[in-house]
C-alpha atoms as a PDB file:
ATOM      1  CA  UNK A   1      -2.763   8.682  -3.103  1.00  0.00           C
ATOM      2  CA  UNK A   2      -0.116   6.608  -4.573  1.00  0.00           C
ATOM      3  CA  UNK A   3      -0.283   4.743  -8.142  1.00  0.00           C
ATOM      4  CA  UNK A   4       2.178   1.414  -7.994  1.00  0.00           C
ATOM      5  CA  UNK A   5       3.704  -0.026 -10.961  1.00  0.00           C
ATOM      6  CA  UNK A   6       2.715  -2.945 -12.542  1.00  0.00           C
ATOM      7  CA  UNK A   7       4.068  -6.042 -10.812  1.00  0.00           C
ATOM      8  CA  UNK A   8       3.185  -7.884 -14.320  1.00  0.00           C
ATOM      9  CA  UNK A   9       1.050  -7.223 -16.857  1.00  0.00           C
ATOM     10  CA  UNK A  10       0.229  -9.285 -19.748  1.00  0.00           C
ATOM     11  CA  UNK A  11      -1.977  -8.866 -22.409  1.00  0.00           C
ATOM     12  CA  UNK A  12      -3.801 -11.211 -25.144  1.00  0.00           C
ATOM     13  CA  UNK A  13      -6.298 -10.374 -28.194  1.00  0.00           C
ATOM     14  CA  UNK A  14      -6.838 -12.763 -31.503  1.00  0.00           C
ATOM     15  CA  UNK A  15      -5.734  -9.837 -33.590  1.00  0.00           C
ATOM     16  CA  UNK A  16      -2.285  -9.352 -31.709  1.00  0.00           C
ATOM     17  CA  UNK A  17      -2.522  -5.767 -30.833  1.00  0.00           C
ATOM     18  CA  UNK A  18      -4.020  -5.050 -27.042  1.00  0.00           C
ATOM     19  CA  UNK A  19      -7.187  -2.892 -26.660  1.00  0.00           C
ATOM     20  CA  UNK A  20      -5.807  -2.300 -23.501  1.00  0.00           C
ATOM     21  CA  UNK A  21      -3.491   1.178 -23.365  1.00  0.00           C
ATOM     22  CA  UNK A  22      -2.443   1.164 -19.581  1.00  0.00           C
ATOM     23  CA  UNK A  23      -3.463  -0.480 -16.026  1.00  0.00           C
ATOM     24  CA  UNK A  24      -2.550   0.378 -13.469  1.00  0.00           C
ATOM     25  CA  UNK A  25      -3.708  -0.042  -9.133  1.00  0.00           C
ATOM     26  CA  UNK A  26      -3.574   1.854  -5.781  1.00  0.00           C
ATOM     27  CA  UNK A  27      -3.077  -0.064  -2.349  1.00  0.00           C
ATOM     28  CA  UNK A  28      -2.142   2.943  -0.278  1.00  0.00           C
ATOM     29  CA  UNK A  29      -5.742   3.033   1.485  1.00  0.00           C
ATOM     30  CA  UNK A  30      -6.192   2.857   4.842  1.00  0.00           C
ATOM     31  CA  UNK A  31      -8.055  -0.306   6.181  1.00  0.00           C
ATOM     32  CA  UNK A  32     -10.402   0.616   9.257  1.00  0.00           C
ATOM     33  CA  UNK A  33     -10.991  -2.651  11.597  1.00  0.00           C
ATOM     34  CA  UNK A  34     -14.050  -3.839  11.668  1.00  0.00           C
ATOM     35  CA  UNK A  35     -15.307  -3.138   8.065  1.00  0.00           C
ATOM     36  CA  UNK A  36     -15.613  -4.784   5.442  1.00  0.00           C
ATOM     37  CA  UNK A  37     -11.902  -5.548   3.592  1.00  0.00           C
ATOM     38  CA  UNK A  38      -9.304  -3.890   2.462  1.00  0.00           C
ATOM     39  CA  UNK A  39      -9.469  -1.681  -1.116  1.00  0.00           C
ATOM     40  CA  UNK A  40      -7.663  -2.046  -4.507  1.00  0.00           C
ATOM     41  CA  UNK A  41      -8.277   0.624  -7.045  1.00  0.00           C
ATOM     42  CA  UNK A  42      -7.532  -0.554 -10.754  1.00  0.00           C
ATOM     43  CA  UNK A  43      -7.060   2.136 -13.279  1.00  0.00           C
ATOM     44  CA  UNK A  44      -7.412   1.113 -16.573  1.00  0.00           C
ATOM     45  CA  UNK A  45      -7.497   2.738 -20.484  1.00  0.00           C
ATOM     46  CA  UNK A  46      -8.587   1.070 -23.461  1.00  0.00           C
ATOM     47  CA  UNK A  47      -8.230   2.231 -27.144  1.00  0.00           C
ATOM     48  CA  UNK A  48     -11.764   2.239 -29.079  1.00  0.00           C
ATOM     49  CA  UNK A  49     -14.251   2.448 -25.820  1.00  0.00           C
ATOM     50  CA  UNK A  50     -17.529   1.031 -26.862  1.00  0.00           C
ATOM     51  CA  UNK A  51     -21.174   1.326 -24.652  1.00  0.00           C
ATOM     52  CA  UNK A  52     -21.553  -2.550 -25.967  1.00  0.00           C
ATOM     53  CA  UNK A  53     -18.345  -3.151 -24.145  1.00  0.00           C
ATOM     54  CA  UNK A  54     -17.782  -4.483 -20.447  1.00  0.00           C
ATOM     55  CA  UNK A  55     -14.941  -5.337 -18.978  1.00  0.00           C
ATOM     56  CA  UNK A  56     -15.314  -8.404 -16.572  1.00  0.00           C
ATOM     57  CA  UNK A  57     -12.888  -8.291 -13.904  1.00  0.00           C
ATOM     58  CA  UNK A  58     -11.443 -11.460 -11.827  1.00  0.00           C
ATOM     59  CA  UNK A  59      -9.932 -10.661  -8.474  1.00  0.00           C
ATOM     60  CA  UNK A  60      -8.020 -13.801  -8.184  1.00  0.00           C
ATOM     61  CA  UNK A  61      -9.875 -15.101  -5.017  1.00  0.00           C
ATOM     62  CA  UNK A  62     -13.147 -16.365  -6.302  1.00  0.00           C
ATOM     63  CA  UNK A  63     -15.079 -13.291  -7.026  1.00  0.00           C
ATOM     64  CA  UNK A  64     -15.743 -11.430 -10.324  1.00  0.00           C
ATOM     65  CA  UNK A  65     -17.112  -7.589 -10.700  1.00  0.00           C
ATOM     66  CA  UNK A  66     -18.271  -5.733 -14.418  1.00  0.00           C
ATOM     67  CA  UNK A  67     -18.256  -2.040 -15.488  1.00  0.00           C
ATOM     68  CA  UNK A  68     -19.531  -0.761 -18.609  1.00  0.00           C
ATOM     69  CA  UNK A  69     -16.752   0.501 -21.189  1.00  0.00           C
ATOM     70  CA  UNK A  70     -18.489   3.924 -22.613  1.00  0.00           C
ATOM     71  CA  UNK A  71     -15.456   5.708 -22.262  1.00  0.00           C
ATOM     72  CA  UNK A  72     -11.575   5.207 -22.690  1.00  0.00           C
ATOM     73  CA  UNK A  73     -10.930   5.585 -18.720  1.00  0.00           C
ATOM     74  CA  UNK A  74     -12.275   2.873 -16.486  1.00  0.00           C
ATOM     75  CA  UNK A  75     -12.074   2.028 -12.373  1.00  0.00           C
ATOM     76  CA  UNK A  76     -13.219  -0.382 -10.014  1.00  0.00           C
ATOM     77  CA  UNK A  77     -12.967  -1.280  -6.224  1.00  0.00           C
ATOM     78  CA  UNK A  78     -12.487  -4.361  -4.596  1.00  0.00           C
ATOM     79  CA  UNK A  79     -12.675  -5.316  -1.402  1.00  0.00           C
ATOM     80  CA  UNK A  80     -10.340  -8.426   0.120  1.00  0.00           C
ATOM     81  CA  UNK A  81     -10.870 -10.415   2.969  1.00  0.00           C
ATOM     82  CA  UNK A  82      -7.125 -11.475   3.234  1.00  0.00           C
ATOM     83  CA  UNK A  83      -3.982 -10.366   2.833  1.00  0.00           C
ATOM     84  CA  UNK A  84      -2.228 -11.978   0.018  1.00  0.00           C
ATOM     85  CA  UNK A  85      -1.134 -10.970  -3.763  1.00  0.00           C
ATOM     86  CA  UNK A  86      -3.752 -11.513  -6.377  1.00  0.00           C
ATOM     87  CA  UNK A  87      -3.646 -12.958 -10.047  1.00  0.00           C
ATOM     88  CA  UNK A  88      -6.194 -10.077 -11.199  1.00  0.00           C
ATOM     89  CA  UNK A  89      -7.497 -10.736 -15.269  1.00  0.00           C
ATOM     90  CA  UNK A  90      -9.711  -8.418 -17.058  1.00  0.00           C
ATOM     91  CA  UNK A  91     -11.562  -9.539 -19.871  1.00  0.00           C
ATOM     92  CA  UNK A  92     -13.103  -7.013 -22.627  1.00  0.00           C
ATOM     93  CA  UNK A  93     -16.162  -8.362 -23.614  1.00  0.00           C
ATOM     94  CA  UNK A  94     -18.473  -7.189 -26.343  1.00  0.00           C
ATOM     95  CA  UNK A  95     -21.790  -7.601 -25.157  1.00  0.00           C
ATOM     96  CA  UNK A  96     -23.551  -7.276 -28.596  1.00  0.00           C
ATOM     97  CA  UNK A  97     -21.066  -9.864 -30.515  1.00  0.00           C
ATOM     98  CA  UNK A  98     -21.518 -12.524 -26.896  1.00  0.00           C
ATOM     99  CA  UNK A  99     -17.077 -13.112 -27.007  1.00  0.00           C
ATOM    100  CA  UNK A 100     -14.421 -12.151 -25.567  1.00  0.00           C
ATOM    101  CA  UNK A 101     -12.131  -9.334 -27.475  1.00  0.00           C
ATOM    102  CA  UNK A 102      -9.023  -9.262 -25.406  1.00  0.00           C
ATOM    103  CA  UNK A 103      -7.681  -9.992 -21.936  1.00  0.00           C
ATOM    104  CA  UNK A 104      -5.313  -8.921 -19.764  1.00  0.00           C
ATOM    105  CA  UNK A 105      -3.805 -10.033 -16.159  1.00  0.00           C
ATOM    106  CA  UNK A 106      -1.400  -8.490 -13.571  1.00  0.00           C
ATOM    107  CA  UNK A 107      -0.701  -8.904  -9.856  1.00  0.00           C
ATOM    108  CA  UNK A 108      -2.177  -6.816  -6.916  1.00  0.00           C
ATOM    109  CA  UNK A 109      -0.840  -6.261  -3.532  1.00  0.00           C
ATOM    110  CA  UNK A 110      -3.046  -6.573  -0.992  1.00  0.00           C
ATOM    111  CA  UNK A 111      -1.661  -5.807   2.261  1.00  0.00           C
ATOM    112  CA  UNK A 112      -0.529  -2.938   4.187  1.00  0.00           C
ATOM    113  CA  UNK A 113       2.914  -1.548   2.321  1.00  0.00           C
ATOM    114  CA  UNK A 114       3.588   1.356   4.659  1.00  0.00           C
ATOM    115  CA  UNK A 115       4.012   2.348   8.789  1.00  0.00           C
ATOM    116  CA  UNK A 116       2.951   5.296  10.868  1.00  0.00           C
ATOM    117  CA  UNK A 117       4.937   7.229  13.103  1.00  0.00           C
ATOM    118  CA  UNK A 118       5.613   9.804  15.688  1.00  0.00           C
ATOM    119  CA  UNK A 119       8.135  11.515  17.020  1.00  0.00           C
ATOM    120  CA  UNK A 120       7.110  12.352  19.763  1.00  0.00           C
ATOM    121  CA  UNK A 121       8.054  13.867  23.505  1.00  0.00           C
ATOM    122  CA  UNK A 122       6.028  13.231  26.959  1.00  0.00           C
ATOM    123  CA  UNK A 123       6.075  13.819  31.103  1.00  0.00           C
ATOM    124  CA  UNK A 124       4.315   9.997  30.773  1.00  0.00           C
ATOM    125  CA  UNK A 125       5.994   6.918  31.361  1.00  0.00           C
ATOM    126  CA  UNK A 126       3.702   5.993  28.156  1.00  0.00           C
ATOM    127  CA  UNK A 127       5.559   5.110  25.191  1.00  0.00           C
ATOM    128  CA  UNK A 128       2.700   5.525  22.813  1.00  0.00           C
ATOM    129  CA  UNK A 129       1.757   8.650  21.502  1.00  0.00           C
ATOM    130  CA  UNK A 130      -1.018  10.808  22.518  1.00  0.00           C
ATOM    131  CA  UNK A 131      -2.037  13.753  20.927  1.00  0.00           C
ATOM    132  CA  UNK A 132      -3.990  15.302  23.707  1.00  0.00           C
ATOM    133  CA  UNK A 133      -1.197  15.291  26.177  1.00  0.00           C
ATOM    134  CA  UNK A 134       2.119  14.826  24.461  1.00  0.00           C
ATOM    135  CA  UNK A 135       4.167  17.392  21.995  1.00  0.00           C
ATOM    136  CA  UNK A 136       5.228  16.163  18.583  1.00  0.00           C
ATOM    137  CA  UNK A 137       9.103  16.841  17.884  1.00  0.00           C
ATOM    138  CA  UNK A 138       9.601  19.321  14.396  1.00  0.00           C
ATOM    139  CA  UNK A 139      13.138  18.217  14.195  1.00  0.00           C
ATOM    140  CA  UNK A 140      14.008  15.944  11.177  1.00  0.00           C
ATOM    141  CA  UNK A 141      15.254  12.897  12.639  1.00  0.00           C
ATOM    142  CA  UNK A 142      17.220  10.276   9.985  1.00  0.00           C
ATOM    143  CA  UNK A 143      15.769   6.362   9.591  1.00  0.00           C
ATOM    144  CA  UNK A 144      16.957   3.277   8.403  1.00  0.00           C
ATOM    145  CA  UNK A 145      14.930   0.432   7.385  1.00  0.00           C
ATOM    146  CA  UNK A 146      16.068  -3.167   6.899  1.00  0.00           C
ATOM    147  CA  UNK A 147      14.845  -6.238   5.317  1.00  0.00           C
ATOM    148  CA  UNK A 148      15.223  -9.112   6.665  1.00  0.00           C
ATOM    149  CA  UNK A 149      18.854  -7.332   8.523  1.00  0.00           C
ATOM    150  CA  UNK A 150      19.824  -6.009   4.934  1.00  0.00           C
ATOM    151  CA  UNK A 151      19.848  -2.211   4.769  1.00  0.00           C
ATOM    152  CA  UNK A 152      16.980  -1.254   1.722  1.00  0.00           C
ATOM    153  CA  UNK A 153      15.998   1.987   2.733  1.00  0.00           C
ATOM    154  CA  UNK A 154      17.224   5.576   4.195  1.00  0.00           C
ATOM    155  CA  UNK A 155      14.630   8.857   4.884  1.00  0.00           C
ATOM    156  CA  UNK A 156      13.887  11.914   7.059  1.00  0.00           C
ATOM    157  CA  UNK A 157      10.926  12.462   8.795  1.00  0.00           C
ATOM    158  CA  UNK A 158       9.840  14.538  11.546  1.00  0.00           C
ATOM    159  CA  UNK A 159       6.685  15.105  14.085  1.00  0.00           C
ATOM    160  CA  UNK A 160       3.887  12.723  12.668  1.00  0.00           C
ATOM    161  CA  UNK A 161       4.665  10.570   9.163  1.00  0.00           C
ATOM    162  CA  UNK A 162       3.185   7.437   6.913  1.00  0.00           C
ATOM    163  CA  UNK A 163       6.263   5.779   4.974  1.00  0.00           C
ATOM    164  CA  UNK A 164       6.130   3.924   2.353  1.00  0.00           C
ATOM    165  CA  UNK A 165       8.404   0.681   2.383  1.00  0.00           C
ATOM    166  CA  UNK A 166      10.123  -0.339  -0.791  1.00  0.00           C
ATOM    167  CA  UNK A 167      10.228  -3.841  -1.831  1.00  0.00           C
ATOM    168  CA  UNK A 168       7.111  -4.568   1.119  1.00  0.00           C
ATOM    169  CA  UNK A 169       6.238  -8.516   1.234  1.00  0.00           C
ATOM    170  CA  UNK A 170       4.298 -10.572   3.142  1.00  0.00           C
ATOM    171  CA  UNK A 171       7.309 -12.955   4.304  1.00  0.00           C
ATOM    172  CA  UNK A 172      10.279 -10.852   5.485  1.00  0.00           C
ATOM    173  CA  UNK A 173      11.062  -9.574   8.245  1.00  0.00           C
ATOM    174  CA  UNK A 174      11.818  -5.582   8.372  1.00  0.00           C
ATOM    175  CA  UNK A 175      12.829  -3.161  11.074  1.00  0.00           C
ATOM    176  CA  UNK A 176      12.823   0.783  11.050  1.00  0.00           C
ATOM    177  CA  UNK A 177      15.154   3.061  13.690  1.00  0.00           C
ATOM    178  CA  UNK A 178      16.363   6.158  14.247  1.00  0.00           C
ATOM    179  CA  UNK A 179      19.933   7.168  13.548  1.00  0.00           C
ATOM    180  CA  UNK A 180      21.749   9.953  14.461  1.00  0.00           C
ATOM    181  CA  UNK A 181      19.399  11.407  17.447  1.00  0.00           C
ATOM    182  CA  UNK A 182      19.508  15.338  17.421  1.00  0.00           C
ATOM    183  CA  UNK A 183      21.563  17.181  19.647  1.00  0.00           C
ATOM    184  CA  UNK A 184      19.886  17.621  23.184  1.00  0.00           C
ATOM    185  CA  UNK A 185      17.996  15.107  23.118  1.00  0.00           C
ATOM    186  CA  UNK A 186      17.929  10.958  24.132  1.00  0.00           C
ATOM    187  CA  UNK A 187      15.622   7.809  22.710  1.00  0.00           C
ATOM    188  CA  UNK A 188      13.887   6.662  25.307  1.00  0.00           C
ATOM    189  CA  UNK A 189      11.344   4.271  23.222  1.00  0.00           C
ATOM    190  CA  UNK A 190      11.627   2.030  21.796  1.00  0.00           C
ATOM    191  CA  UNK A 191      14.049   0.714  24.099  1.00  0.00           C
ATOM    192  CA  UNK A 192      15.757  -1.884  21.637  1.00  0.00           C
ATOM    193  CA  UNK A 193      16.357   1.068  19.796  1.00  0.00           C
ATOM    194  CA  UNK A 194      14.127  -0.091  16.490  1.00  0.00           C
ATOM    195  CA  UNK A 195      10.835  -1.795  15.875  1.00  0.00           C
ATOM    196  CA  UNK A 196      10.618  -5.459  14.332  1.00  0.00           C
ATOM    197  CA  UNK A 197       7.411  -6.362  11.663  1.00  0.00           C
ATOM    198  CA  UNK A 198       5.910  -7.558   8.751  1.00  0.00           C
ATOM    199  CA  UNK A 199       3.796  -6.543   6.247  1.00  0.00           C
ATOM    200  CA  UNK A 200       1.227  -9.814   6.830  1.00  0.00           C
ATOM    201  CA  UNK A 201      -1.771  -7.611   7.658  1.00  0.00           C
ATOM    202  CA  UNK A 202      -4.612  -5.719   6.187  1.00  0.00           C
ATOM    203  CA  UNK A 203      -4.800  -3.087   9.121  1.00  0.00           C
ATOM    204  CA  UNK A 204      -2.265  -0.038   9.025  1.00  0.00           C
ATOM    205  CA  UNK A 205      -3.388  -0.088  12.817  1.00  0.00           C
ATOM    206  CA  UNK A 206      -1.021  -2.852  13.348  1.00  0.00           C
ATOM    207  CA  UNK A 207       2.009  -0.887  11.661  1.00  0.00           C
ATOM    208  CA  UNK A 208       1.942   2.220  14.204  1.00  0.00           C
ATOM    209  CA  UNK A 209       5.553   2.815  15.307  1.00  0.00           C
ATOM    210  CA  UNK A 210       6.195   5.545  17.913  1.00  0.00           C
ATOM    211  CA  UNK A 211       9.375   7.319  18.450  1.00  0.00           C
ATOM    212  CA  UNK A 212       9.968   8.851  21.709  1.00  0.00           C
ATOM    213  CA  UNK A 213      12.758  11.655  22.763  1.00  0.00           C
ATOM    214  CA  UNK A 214      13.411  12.805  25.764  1.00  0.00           C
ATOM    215  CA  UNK A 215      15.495  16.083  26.506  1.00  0.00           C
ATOM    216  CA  UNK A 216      19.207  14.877  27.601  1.00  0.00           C
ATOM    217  CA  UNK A 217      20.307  15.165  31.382  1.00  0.00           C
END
């Protein structure tokens, strides 16, 4: 599980020093088709945790959750609909005293960030990987990864892998290939010789990009 940074984080009390210590989120879940949205994990610390505390949370698309503040540490879960990034605010609110105590806002990404892979060799004509009939490759293989045709991003991966993209959005254009194809061996898919996306979806199912070698003649 990966923590992001902050994309921006700001912070307002009357008293001008924040409650809040740290916030943080996690967007590196997997979305399953067919349920219910896609999860964002906030992380958040406060100084002087109170049970008369709550911290109401706004996702930035209409909808609004609460958890109780007994402790320094807090979490929620949200579930989006859409892909998209998100104004998120949390307000600490003091139940007993009915006001607000101190607010705070960044952005969330919510959209799929990363691709799945195999490397991958097969007797099929098949260029998709299947894992009851084909033999993953455990030679590192080098990638490159462009964004929109501008080189961002250079890794080594081998048999089955999940990268993460740097600098992800939901407008650009990226591409990932292979470079530098071991020794005894040919890329026979994809044909173009790279794979052409974006990161406009919720589904990680729609970012599956398979790599398949074929011994050289």
């Amino acid at each position: 599980m990966i923590l992001l940074p902050i994309i921006a984080f700001f912070s307002h009390t009357a008293s001008g020093q924040s409650r809040f210590t740290s916030i943080s989120y996690n967007n590196q879940h997997t979305y399953i088709p067919g349920t219910y949205g896609f999860p964002i994990s906030i992380f958040s610390y406060i100084s002087f945790p109170d049970p008369a505390y709550k911290a109401i949370i706004s996702w930035g698309d209409g909808h609004k959750s609460s958890v109780s503040l007994s402790q320094s540490c807090f979490m929620d879960v949200y579930y989006y609909k859409h892909p998209g990034i998100y104004n998120v605010s949390i307000v600490l609110y003091d139940k007993t005293l009915n006001k607000a105590l101190d607010t705070t806002q960044m952005q969330v990404m919510a959209f799929c960030t990363h691709f799945s892979s195999n490397i991958f060799q097969s007797n099929t004509g098949s260029c998709t990987y299947n894992a009851a009939t084909d033999a993953l490759i455990p030679i590192p293989l080098r990638f490159i990864v462009k964004k929109n045709g501008v080189l961002i991003d250079t890794f080594s991966a081998l048999g089955a892998f999940k990268e993460v993209v740097p600098m992800a959005d939901l407008q650009a254009v990226f591409s990932v290939s292979p470079t530098g194809i071991p020794p005894g061996y040919r890329l026979v898919c994809p044909a173009a010789g790279s794979y052409t996306f974006k990161f406009d979806t919720l589904s990680s199912a729609n970012n599956i990009f398979d790599f398949k070698l074929q011994p050289s003649r």
